[in-house]
Protein backbone atom coordinates (compact mmCIF):
# COMPACT_ATOMS: atom_id res chain seq x y z
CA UNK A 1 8.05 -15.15 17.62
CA UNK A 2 6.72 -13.02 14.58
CA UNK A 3 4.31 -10.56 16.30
CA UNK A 4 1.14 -9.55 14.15
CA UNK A 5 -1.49 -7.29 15.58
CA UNK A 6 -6.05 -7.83 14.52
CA UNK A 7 -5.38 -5.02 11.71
CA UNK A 8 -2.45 -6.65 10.12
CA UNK A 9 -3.84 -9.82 10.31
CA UNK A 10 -6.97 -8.67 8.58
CA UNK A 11 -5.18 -6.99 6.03
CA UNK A 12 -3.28 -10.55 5.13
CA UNK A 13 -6.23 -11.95 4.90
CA UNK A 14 -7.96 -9.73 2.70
CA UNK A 15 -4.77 -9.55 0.37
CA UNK A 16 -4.94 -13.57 0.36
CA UNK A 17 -8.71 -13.09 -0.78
CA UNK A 18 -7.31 -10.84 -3.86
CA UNK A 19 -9.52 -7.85 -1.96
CA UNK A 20 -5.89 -5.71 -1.65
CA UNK A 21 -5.40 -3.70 -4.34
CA UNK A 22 -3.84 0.09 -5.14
CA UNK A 23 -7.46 1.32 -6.14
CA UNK A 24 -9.92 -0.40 -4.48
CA UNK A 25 -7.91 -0.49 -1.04
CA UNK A 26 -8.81 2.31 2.24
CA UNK A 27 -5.57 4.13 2.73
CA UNK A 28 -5.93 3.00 6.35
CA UNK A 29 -5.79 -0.40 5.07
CA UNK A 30 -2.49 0.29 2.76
CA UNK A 31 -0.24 1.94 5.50
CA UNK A 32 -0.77 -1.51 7.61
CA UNK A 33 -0.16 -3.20 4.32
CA UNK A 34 2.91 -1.11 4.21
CA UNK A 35 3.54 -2.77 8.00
CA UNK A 36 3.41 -5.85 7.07
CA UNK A 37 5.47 -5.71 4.32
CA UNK A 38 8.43 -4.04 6.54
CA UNK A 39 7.73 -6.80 9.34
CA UNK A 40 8.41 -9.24 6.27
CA UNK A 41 11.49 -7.72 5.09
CA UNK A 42 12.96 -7.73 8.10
CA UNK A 43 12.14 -11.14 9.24
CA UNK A 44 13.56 -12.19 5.56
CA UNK A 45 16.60 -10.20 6.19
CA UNK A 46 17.22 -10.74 9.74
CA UNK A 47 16.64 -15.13 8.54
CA UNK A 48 18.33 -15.09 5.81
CA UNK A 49 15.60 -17.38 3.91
CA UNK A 50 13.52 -18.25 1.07
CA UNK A 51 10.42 -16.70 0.81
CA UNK A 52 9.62 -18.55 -2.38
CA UNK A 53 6.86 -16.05 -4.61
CA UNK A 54 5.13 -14.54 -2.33
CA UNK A 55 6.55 -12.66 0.39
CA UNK A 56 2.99 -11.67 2.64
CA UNK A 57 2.52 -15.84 2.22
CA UNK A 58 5.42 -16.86 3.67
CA UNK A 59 5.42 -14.27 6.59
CA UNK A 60 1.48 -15.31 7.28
CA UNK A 61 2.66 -18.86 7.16
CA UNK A 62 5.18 -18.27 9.69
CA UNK A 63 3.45 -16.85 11.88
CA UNK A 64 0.77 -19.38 12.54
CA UNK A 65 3.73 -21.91 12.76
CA UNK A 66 5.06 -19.62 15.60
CA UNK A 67 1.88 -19.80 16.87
CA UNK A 68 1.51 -23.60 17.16
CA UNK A 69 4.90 -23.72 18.86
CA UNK A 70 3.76 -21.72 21.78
């Protein structure tokens, strides 16, 4: 089960809204970023898959599958 906490979430869902950016972003909001992007790497590495293009996509994506299969 991929485990994603109410920041990191929030943060995905700004950065699928385009709202993530190195300028405009709080620097609270870019270390959890950072986060997720290690929790995404890992998952990739530890699954050996395809993310396709976008690596914070396909970790969101499997998470809510995770979700629906508990």
């Amino acid at each position: 089960m991929i485990e994603l906490n109410l920041k990191q979430i929030a943060v995905i869902e700004k950065y699928l809204k385009g709202q993530i950016s190195a300028f405009q972003t709080s620097e609270e909001d870019m270390i959890t970023f950072e986060e997720v992007i290690k929790k995404a790497k890992k998952l990739l590495q530890d699954t050996d898959a395809d993310c396709g293009d976008d690596l914070i996509i396909w970790l969101y994506g499997k998470y809510k599958q995770s979700l629906s299969l508990n």
